[in-house]
C-alpha atoms as a PDB file:
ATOM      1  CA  UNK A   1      12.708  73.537  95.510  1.00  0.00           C
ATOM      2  CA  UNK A   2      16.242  75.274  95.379  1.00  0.00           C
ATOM      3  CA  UNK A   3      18.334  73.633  98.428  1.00  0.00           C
ATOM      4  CA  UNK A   4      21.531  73.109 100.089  1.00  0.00           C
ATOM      5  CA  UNK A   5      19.950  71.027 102.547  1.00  0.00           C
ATOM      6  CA  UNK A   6      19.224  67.436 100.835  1.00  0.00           C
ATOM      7  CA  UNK A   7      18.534  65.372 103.923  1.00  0.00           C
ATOM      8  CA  UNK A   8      15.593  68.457 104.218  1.00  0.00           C
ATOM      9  CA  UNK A   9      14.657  68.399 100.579  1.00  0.00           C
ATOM     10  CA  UNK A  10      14.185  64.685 100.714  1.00  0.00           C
ATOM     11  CA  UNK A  11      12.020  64.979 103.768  1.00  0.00           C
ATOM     12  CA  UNK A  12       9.688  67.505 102.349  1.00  0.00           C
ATOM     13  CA  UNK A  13       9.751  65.464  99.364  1.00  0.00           C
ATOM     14  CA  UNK A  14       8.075  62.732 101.019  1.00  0.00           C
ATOM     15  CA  UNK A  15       5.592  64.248 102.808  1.00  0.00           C
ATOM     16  CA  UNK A  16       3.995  65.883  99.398  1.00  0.00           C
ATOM     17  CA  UNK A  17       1.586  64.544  97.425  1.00  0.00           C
ATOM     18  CA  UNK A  18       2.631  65.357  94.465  1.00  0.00           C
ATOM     19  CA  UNK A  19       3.357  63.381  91.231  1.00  0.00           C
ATOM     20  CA  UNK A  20       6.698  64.730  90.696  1.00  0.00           C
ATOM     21  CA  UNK A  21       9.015  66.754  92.465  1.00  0.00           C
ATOM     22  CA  UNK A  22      12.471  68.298  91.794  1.00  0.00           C
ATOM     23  CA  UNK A  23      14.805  69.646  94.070  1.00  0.00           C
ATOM     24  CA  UNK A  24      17.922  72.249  92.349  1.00  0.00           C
ATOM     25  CA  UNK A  25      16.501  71.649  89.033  1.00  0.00           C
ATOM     26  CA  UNK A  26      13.379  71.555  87.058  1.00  0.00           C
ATOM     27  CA  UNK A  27      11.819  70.250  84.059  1.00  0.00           C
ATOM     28  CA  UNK A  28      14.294  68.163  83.454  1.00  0.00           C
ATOM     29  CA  UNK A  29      13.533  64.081  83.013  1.00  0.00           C
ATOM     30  CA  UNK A  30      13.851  61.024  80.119  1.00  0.00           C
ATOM     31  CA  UNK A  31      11.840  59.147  78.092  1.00  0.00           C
ATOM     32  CA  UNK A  32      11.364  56.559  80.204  1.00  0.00           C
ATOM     33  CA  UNK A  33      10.644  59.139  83.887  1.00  0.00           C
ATOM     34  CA  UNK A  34       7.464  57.986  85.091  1.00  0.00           C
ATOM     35  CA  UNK A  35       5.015  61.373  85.529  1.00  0.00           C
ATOM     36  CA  UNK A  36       1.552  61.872  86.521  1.00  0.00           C
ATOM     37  CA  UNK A  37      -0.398  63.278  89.275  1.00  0.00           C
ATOM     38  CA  UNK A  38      -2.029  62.023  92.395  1.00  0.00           C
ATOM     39  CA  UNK A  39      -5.988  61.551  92.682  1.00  0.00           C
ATOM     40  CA  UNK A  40      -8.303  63.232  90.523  1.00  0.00           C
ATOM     41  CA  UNK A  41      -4.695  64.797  88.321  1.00  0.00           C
ATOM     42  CA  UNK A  42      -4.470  62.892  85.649  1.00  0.00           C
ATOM     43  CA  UNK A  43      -5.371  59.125  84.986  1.00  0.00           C
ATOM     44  CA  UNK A  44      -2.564  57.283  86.220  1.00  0.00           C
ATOM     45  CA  UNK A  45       1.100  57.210  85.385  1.00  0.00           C
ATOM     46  CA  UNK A  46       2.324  57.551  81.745  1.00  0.00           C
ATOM     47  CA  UNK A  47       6.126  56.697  80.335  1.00  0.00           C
ATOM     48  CA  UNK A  48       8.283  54.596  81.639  1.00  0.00           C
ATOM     49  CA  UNK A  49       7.882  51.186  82.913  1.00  0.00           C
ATOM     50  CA  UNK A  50       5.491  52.316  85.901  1.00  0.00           C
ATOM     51  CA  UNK A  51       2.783  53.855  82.795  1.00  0.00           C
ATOM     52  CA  UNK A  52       1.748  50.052  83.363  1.00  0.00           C
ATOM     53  CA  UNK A  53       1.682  49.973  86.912  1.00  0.00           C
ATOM     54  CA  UNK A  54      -1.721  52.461  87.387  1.00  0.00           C
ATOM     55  CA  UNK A  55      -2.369  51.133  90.754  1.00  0.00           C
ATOM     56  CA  UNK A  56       0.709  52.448  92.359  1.00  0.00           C
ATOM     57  CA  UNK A  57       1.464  56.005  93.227  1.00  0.00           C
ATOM     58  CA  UNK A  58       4.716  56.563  92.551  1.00  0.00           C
ATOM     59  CA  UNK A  59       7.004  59.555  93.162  1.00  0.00           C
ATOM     60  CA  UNK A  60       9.823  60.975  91.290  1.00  0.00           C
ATOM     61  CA  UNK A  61      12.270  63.151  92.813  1.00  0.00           C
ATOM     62  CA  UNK A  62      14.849  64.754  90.989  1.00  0.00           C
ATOM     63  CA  UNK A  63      17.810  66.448  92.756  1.00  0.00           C
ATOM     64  CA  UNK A  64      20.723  67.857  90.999  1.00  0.00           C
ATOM     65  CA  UNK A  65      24.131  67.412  93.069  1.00  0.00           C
ATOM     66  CA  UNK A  66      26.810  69.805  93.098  1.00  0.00           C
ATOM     67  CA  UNK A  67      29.333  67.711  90.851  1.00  0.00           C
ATOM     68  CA  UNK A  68      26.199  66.175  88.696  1.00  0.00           C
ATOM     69  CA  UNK A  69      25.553  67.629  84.960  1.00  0.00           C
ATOM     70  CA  UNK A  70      22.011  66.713  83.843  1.00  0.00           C
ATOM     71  CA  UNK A  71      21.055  66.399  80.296  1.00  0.00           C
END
């Protein structure tokens, strides 16, 4: 999602069910950025520290700030 608004972003953010969300960027994460879906997407987390952790759902939201350069 493409937003000004990041108190917004992060709200709509939580209330998805989804594996992986970014917010004024996209496709854009490291080696060790947990990804995977929720329920019958995917088997569980993979990379990253949480790809051992397969009973948690975790969430990863990216958000690019103004002054921020991502890789």
């Amino acid at each position: 999602m493409v937003t000004k608004n990041i108190d917004n972003a992060l709200k709509i953010s939580n209330a998805l069910r989804a594996g992986t969300v970014y917010i004024n960027c996209y496709d854009v994460f490291r080696a060790n950025t947990p990804f995977g879906g929720y329920k019958d997407s995917g088997i569980g987390r993979e990379l990253g520290e949480h790809g051992l952790k397969n009973y948690l759902e975790t969430k990863t939201v990216i958000i690019k700030r103004p002054n921020d350069s991502l890789p």
